[in-house]
Protein backbone atom coordinates (compact mmCIF):
# COMPACT_ATOMS: atom_id res chain seq x y z
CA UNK A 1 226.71 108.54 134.68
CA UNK A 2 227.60 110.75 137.40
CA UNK A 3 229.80 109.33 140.32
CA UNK A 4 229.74 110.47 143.71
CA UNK A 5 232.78 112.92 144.20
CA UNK A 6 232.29 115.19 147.07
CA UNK A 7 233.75 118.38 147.77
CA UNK A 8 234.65 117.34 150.97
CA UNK A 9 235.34 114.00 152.52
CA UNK A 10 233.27 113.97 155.46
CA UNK A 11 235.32 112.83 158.37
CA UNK A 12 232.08 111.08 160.02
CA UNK A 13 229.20 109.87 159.44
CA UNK A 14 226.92 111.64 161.23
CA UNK A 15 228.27 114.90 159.08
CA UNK A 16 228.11 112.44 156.08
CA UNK A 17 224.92 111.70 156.41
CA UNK A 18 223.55 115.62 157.20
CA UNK A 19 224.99 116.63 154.19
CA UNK A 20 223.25 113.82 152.00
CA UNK A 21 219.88 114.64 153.70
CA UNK A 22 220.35 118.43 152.66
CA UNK A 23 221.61 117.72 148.93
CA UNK A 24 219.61 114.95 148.09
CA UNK A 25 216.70 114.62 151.20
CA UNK A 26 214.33 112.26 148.79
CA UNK A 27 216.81 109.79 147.35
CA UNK A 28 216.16 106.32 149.08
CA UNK A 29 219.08 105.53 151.45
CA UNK A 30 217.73 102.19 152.36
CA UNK A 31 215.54 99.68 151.45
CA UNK A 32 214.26 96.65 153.10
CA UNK A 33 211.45 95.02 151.79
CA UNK A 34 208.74 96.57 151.83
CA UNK A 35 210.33 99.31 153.46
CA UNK A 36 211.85 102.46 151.89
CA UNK A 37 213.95 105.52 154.01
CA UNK A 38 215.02 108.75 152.34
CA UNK A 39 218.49 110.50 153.60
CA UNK A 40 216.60 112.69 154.82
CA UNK A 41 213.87 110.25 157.46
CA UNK A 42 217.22 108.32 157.88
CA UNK A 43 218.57 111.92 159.27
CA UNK A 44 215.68 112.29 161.67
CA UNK A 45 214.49 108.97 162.58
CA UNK A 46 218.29 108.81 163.57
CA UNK A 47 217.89 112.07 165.54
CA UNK A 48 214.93 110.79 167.46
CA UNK A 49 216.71 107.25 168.41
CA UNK A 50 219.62 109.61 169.53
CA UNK A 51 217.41 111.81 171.44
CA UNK A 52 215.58 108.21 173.16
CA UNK A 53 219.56 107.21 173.79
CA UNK A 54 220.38 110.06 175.69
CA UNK A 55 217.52 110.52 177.79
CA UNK A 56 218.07 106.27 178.47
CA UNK A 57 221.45 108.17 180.23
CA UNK A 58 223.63 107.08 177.38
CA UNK A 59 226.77 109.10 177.77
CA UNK A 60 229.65 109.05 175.31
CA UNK A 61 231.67 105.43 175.41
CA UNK A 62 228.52 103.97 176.49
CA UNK A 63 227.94 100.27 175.45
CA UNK A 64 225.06 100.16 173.10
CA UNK A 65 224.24 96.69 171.59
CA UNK A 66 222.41 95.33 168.68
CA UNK A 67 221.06 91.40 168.45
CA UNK A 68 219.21 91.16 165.72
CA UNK A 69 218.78 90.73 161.97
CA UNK A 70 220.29 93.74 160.04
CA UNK A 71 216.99 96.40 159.48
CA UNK A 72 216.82 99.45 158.61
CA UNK A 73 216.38 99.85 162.10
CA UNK A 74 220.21 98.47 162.20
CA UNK A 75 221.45 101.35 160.68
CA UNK A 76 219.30 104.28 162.20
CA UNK A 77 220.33 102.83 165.13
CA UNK A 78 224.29 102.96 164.09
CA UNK A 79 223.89 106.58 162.95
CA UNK A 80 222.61 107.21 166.52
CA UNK A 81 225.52 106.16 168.53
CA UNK A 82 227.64 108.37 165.91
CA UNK A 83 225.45 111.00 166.90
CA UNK A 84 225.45 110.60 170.82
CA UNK A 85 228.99 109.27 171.23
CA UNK A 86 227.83 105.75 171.63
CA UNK A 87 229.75 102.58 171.15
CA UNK A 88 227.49 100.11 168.62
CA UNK A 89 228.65 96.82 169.84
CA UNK A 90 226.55 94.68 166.62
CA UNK A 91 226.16 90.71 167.90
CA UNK A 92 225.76 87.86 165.54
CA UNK A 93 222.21 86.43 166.30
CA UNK A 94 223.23 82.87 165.75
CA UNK A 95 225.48 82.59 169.16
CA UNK A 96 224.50 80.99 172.11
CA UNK A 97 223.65 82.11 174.98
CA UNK A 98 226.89 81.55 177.00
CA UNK A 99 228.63 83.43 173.74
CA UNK A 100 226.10 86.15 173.95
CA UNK A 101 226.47 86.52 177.67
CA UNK A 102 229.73 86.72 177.71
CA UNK A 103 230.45 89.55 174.87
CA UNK A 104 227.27 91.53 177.05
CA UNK A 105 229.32 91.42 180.38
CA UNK A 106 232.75 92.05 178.55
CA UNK A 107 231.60 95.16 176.99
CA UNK A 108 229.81 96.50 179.57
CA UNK A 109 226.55 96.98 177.37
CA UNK A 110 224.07 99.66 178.86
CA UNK A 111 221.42 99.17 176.38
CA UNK A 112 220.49 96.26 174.32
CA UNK A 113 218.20 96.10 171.60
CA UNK A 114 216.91 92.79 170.61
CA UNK A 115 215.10 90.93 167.60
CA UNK A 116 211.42 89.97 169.19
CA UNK A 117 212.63 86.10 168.46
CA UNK A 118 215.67 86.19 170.89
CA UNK A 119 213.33 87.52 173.98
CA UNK A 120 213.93 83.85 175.22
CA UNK A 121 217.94 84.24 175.18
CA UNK A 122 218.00 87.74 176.71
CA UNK A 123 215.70 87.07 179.22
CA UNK A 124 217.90 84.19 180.29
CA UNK A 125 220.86 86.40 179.96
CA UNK A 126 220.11 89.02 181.42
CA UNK A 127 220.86 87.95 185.23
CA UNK A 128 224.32 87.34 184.89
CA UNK A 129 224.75 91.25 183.05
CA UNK A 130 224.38 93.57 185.83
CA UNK A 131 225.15 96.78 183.91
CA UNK A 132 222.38 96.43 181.50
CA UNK A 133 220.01 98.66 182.50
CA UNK A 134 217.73 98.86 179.27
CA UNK A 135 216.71 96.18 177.04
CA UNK A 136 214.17 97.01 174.09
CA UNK A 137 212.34 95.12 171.59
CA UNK A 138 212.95 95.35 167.58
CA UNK A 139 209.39 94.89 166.96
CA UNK A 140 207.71 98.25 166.02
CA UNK A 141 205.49 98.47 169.08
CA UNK A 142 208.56 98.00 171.78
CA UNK A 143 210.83 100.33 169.71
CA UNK A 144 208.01 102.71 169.21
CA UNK A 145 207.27 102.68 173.11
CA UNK A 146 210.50 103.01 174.19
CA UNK A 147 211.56 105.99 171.94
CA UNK A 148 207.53 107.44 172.81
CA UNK A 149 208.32 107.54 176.56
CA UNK A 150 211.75 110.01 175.82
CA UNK A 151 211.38 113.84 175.26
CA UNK A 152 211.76 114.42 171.52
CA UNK A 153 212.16 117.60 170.11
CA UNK A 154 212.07 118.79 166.54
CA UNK A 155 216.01 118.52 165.90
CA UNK A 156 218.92 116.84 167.56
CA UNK A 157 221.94 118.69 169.24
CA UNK A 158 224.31 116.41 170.25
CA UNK A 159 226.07 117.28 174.22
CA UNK A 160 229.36 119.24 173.90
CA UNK A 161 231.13 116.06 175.58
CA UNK A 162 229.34 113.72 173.06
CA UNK A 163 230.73 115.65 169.80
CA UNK A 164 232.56 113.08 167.28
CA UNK A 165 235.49 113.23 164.95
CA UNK A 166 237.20 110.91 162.43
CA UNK A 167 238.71 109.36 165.99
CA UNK A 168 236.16 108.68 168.22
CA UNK A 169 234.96 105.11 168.99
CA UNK A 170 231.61 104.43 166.99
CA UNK A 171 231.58 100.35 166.83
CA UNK A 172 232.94 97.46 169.13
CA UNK A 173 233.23 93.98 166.74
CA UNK A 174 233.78 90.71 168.64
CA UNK A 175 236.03 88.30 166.88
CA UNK A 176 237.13 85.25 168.65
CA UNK A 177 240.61 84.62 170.46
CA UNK A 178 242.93 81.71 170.29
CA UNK A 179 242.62 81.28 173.81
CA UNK A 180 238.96 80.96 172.98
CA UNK A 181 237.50 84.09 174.18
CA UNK A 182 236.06 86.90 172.01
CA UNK A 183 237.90 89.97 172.08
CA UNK A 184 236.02 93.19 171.21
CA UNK A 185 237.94 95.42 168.10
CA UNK A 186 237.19 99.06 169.21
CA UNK A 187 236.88 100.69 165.66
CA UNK A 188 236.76 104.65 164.85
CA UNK A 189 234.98 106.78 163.17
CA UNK A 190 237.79 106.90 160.93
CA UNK A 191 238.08 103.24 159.53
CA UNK A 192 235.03 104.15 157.13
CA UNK A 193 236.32 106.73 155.14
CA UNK A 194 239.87 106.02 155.00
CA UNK A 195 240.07 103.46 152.14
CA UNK A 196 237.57 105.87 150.15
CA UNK A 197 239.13 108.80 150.98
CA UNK A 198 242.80 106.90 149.85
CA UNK A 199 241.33 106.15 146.64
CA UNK A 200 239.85 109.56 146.07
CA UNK A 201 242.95 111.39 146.36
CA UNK A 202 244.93 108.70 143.65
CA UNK A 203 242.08 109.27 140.76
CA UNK A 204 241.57 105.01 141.53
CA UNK A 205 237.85 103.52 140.99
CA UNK A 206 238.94 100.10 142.35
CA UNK A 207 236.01 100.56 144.65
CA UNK A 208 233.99 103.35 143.68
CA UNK A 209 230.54 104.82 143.63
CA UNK A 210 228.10 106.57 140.99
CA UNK A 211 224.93 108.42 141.88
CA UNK A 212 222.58 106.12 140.82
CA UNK A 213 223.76 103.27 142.08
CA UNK A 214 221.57 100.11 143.81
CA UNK A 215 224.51 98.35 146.40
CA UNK A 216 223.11 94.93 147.97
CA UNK A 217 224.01 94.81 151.36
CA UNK A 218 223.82 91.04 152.16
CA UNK A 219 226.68 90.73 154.86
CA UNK A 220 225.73 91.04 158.26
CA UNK A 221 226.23 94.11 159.88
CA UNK A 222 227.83 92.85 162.93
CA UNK A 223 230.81 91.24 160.42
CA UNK A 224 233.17 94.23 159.78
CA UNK A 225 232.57 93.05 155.83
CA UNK A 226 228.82 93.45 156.20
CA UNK A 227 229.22 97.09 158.45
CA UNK A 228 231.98 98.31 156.43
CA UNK A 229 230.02 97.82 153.06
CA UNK A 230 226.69 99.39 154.41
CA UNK A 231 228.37 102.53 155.36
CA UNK A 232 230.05 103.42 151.89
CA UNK A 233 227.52 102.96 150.55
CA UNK A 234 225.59 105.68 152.77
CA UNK A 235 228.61 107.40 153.28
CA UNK A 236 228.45 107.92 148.62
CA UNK A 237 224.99 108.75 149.25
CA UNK A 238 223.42 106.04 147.05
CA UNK A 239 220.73 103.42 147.92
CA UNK A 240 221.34 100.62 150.42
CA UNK A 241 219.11 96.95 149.47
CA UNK A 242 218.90 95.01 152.72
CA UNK A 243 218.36 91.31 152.89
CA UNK A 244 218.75 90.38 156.36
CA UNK A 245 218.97 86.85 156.19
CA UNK A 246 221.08 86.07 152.98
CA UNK A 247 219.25 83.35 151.06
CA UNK A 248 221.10 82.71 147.60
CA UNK A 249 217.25 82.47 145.35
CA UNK A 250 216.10 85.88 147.04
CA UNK A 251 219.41 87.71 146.43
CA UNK A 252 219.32 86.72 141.99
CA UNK A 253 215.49 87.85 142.58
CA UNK A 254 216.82 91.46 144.67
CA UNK A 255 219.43 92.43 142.07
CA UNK A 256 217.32 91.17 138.69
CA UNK A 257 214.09 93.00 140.04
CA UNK A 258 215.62 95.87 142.17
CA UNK A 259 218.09 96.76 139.62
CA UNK A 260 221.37 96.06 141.82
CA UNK A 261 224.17 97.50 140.82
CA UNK A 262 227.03 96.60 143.02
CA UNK A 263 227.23 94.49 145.97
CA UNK A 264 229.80 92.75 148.20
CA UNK A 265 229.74 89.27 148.97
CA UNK A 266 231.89 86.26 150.56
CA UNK A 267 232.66 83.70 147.91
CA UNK A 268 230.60 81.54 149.30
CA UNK A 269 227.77 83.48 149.06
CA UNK A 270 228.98 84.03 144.98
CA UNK A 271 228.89 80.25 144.88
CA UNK A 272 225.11 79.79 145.94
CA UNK A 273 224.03 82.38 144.06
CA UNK A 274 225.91 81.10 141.17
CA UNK A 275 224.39 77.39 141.78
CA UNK A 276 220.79 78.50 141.76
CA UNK A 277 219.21 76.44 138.67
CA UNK A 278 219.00 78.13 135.58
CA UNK A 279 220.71 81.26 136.58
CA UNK A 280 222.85 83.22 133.42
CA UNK A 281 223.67 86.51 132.58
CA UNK A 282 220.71 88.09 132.34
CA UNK A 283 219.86 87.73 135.66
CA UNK A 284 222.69 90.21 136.63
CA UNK A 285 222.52 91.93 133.43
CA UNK A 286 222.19 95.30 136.10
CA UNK A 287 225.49 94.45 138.45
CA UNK A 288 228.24 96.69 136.93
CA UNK A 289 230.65 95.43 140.28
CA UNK A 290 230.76 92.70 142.64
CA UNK A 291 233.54 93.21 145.48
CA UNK A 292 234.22 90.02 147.08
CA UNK A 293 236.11 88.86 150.35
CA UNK A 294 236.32 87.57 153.57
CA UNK A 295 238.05 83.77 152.60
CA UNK A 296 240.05 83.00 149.88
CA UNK A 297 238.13 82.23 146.83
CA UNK A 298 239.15 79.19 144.60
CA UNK A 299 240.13 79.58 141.26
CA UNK A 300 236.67 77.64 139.78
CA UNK A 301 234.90 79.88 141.30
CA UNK A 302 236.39 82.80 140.27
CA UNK A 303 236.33 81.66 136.73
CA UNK A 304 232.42 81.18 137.10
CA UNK A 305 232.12 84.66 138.52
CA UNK A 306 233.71 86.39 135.48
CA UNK A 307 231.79 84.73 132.73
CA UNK A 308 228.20 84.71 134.75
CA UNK A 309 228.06 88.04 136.55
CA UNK A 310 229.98 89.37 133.28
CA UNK A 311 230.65 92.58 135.59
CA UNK A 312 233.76 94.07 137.16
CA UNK A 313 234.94 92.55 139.93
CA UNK A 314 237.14 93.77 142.70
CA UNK A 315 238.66 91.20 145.57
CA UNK A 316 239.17 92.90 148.79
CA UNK A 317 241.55 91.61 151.71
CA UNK A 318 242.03 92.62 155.55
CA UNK A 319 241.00 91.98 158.70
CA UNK A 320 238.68 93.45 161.27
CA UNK A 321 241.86 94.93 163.20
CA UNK A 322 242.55 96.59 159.58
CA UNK A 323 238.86 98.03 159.89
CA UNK A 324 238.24 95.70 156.58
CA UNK A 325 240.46 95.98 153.51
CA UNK A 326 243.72 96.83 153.65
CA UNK A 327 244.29 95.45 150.23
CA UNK A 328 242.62 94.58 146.66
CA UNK A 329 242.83 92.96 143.73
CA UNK A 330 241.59 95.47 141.42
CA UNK A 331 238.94 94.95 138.60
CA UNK A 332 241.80 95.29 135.70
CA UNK A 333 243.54 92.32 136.90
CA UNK A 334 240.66 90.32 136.68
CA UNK A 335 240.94 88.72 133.71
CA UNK A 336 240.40 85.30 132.23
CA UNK A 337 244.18 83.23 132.71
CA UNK A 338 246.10 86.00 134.10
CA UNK A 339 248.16 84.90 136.84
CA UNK A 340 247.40 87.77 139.05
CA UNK A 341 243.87 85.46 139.73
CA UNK A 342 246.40 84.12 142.63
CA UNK A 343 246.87 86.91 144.27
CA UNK A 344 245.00 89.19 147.02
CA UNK A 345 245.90 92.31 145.17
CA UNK A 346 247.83 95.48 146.30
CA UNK A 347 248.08 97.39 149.06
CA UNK A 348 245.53 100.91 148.87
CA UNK A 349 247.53 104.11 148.48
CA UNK A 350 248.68 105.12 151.75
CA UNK A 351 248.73 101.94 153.33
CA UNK A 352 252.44 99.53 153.52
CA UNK A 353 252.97 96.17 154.28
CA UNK A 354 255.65 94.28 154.92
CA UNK A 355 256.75 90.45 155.26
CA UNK A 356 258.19 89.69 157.90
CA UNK A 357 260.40 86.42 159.20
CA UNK A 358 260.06 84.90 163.03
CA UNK A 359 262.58 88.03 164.42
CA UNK A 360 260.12 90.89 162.91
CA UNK A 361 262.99 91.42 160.31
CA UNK A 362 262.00 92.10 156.50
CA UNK A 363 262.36 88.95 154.10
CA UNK A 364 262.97 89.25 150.19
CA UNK A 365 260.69 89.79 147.35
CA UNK A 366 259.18 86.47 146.82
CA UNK A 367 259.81 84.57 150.04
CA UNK A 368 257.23 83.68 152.35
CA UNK A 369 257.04 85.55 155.55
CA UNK A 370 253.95 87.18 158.03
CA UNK A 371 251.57 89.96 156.69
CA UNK A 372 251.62 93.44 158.50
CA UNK A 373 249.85 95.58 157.55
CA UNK A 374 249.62 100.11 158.22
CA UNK A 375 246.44 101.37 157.64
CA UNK A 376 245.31 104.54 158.82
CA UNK A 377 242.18 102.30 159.16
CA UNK A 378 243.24 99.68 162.06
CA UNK A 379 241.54 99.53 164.85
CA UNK A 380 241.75 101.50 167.86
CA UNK A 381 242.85 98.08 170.24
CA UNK A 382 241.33 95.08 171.85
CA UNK A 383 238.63 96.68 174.43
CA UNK A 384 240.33 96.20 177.87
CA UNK A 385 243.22 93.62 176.77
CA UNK A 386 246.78 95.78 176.55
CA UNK A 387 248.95 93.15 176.23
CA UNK A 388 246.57 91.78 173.47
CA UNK A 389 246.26 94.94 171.75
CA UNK A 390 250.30 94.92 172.21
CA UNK A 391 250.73 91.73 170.17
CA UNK A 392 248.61 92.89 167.62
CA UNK A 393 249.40 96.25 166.89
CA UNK A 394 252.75 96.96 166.67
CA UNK A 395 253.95 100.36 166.19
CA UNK A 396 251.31 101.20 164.11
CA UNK A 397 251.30 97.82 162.11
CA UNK A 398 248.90 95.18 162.49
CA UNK A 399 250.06 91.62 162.86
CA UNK A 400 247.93 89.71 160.74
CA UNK A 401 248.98 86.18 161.56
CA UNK A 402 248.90 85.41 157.83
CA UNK A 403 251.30 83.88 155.72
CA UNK A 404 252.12 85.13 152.55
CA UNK A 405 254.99 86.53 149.84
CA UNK A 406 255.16 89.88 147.38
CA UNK A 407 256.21 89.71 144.26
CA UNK A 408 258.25 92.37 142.69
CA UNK A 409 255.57 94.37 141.49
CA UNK A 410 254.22 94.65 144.88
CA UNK A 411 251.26 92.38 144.91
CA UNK A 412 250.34 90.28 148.21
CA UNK A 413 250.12 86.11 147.80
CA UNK A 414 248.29 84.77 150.36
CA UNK A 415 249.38 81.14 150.89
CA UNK A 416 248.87 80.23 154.45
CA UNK A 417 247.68 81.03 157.88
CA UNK A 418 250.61 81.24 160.65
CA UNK A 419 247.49 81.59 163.39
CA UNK A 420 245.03 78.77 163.71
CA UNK A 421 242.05 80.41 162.38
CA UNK A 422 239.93 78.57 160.48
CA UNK A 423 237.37 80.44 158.11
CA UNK A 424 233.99 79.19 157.69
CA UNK A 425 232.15 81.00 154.29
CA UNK A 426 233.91 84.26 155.53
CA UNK A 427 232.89 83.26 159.29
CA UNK A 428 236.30 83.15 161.48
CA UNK A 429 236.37 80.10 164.01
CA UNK A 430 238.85 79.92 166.84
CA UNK A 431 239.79 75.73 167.56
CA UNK A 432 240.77 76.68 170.98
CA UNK A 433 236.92 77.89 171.59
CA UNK A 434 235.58 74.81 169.83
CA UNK A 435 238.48 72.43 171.94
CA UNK A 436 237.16 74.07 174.78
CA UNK A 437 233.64 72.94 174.44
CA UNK A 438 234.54 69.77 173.20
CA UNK A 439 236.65 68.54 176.58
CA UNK A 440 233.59 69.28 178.50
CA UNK A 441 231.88 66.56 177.01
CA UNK A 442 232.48 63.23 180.16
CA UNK A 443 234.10 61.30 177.22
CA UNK A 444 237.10 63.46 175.65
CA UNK A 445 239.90 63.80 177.38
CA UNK A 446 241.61 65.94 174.35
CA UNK A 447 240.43 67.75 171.64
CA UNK A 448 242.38 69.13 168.61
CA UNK A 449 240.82 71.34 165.93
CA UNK A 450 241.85 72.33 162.93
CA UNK A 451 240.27 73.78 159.46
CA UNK A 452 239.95 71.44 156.47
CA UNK A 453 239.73 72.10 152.57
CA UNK A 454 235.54 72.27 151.39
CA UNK A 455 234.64 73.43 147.98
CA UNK A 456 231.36 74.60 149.52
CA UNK A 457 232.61 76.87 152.47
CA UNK A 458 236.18 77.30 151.90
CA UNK A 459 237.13 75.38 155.15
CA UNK A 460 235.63 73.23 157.46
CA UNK A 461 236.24 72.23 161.05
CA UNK A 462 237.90 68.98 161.65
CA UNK A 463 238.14 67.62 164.87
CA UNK A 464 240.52 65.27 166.28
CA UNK A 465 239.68 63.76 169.71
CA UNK A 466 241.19 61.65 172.60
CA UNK A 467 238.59 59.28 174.85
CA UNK A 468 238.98 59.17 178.41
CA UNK A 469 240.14 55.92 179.90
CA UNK A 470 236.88 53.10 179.65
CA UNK A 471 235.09 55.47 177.23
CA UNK A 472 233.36 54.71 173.73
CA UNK A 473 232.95 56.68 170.95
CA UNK A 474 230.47 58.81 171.08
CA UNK A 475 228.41 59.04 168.00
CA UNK A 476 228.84 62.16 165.74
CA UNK A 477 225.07 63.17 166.18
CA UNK A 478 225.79 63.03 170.15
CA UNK A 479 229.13 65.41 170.17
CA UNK A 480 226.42 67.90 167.81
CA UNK A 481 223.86 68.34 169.90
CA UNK A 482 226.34 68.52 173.05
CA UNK A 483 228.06 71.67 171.50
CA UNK A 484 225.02 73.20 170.06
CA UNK A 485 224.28 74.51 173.24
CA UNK A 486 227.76 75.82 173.15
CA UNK A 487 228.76 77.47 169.99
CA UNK A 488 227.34 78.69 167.06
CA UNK A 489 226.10 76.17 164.56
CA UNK A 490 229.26 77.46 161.71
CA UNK A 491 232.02 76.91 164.64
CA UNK A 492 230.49 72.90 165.08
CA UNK A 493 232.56 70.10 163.84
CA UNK A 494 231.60 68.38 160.62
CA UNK A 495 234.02 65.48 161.52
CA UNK A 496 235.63 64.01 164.36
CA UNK A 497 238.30 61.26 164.48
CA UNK A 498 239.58 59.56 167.23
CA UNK A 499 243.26 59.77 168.03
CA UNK A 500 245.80 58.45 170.37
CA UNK A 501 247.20 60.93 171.54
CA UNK A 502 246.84 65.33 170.58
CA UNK A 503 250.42 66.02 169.09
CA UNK A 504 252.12 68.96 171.06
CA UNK A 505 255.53 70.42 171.58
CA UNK A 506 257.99 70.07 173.96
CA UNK A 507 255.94 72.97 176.10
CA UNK A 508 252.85 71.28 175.76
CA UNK A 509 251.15 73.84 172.86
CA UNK A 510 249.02 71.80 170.30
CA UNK A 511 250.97 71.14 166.67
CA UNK A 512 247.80 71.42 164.74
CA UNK A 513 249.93 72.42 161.71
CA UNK A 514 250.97 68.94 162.29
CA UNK A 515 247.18 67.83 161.40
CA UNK A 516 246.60 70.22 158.87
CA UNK A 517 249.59 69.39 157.08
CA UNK A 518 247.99 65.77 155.90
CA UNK A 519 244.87 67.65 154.99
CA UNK A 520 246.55 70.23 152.66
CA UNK A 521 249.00 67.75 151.50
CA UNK A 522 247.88 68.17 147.62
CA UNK A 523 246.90 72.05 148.03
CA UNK A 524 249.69 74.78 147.18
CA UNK A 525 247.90 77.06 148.78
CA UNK A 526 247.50 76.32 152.70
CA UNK A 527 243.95 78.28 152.53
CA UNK A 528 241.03 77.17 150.65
């Protein structure tokens, strides 16, 4: 089988994705459902939406956002922004309305297209966002009218002051803050070809690409796992399977009957699909890869992985300040009782790490210390937060707020989490967001959050709370449908205990490695 070398490594996709629609214009670039676009309809549907963008008065930096289920529309629409200059600022449509209000205002978003079902949350959003000026509808009448009413021509010519190279802004991710606000990771052009272009250069097929192939794209596109996937595999010029809404029976059904070839998942998505009844080999007799990341993955399930998909498998590791994987366990260390299992692989060619104590100094091979990481990847900054940026990207290196050792053949061990992020099936959760919430409720006078082992999910959140003086308990059911107004149904507590008193330090900050300490207690590794 042929793999998908180029000549050249495009430096973006918009050139990426004219020279796929001239080499190879009838070769499906995406399919969803019923639904099948060429490289070459992607090229000009694309064209048109950029066209409709422009005449909107989209300039380059605008805002554009997208609050829906991934589509094919998803990506045309992603292609457009690279086209026009745009900023894609992709919103997970399980938020709230006070979450998606608030990443709407902080970005500044122009235009905002919407899935038909969230007309109720936009239209009571849309007062307190006084720079939105467009809003249009997913369906294919609304998107059809709105893209009817703008002058289209035959071809699109981008402005002079909209033209794009490998660094110019193209997508805006919101990931949650410890001090419970999202912050918006400004990503380039660039962070999509660097780990393939890295890999190209060193003759390495760790993650790698054949003509033919089917990929299953069944992360979300507004997780940087999800957007980063999609646009390799457009960027290699092979076929893109959507499933918008992962559901673990329709995703064996997609790669037995489609023919899927290689996908990327979150372990717990492998687990589902590897508890559906009756599933066995033959049902992924096509997959010849399965990349997985975005949580640690236990060692059971890895195990289960190897003999049932019976396929190579490649563990990715990074962050969306790394613009995705910054490191990976590559398919020849996956095998049955090697110790590398453990690990979350090496760093790609042309990206360094180090470990690093409290001072920022360099430990020794084999003691535990903070991941940084230099990609040429990382993300541009924090959109309008310097000193955050600051913290985070130092000198070129991101902080990663991991914990973790090398050995001495260079391979990462994760084994804890120096930063209170707790990951939910590859979904990250802040606790000061969910304390937040939670001390609104008349009854709590202190909230404490913190992740807990699950062999489902990876982690859970555990909440430890403080009543108000002359306050009962309230019940469990009560404190869930008080946040769900909130926060997103992943970031919800599936306990709560009641505690004296929230431990802190002597400056007040909440010891939650105190709590997770007794949760972890039998674990060796600190991450689940």
């Amino acid at each position: 089988m042929s793999r998908t070398r180029p000549r050249t490594r495009p430096g973006t996709l918009q050139d990426s994705l004219a020279r796929h629609a001239a080499e190879r214009p009838d070769h499906p670039a995406l399919v969803c459902g019923s639904v099948q676009v060429t490289y070459q309809e992607l090229d000009r549907r694309s064209d048109r939406t950029a066209q409709a963008l422009t005449a909107s008065g989209v300039r380059r930096g605008s805002r554009i956002a997208h609050f829906a289920a991934d589509s094919e529309r998803f990506h045309e629409i992603v292609l457009a922004c690279a086209k026009t200059g745009a900023v894609l600022v992709p919103i997970d449509w399980r938020l709230t309305t006070a979450e998606v209000t608030h990443i709407l205002r902080d970005s500044g978003t122009e235009l905002l297209f919407f899935g038909p079902a969230l007309a109720p949350l936009v239209q009571e959003a849309r007062p307190a966002l006084p720079k939105l000026r467009h809003t249009v509808p997913l369906d294919t009448a609304g998107f059809e009218a709105w893209a009817d009413a703008r002058p289209v021509d035959t071809g699109f010519t981008a402005p002079a002051e909209a033209e794009a190279d490998a660094d110019s802004d193209v997508v805006q991710i919101y990931t949650s803050g410890t001090t419970g606000a999202p912050k918006g990771v400004v990503l380039a052009q660039r962070s999509f070809f660097a780990v393939a272009g890295m890999l190209a250069e060193h003759g390495l097929e760790w993650i790698d690409w054949r003509a033919d192939d089917r990929s299953l794209v069944c992360v979300p596109g507004f997780h940087i796992g999800g957007l980063w996937w999609a646009m390799q595999g457009l960027n290699a010029g092979v076929t893109n399977v959507l499933l918008p809404a992962f559901d673990s029976l329709r995703a064996v059904d997609l790669i037995r009957e489609a023919g899927i070839t290689t996908a990327c998942m979150v372990p717990a998505m492998m687990r589902m699909i590897l508890d559906e009844p009756n599933v066995g080999r033959p049902d992924f007799a096509s997959l010849r890869k399965v990349v997985y990341g975005g949580s640690p993955i236990s060692d059971t399930l890895l195990r289960r992985g190897l003999d049932i998909f019976d396929c190579e498998l490649a563990q990715i590791y990074g962050l969306t300040e790394t613009g995705n994987t910054a490191v990976c366990l590559p398919p020849s260390e996956h095998r049955p009782g090697s110790p590398r299992l453990a690990a979350a692989g090496l760093p790609y060619p042309g990206v360094r790490m180090r470990i690093v104590d409290s001072q920022g100094d360099d430990v020794p091979t084999g003691e535990i210390g903070q991941v940084w990481l230099h990609t040429p990847a990382r993300m541009a900054g924090y959109w309008n937060l310097p000193d955050a940026t600051e913290r985070t990207l130092v000198d070129g290196w991101i902080v990663t707020g991991d914990a973790g050792y090398r050995d001495e053949d260079g391979y990462l061990y994760i084994r804890d989490r120096i930063t209170d992020t707790i990951i939910v099936g590859g979904e990250n959760v802040y606790p000061a967001e969910v304390e937040n919430a939670l001390c609104r409720h008349s009854a709590i006078a202190e909230a404490a959050v913190v992740g807990a082992p699950d062999s489902a999910s990876g982690e859970e959140v555990r909440a430890y709370i403080v009543l108000r003086q002359g306050h009962d308990v309230p019940a469990a059911q009560e404190l869930t449908r008080f946040l769900s107004g909130q926060l997103a149904r992943f970031k919800i507590p599936a306990t709560y205990q009641v505690i004296d008193v929230v431990p802190r330090n002597p400056s007040g900050k909440i010891l939650r490695r105190k709590l997770r300490e007794q949760l972890w207690a039998d674990s060796d590794r600190k991450v689940n």
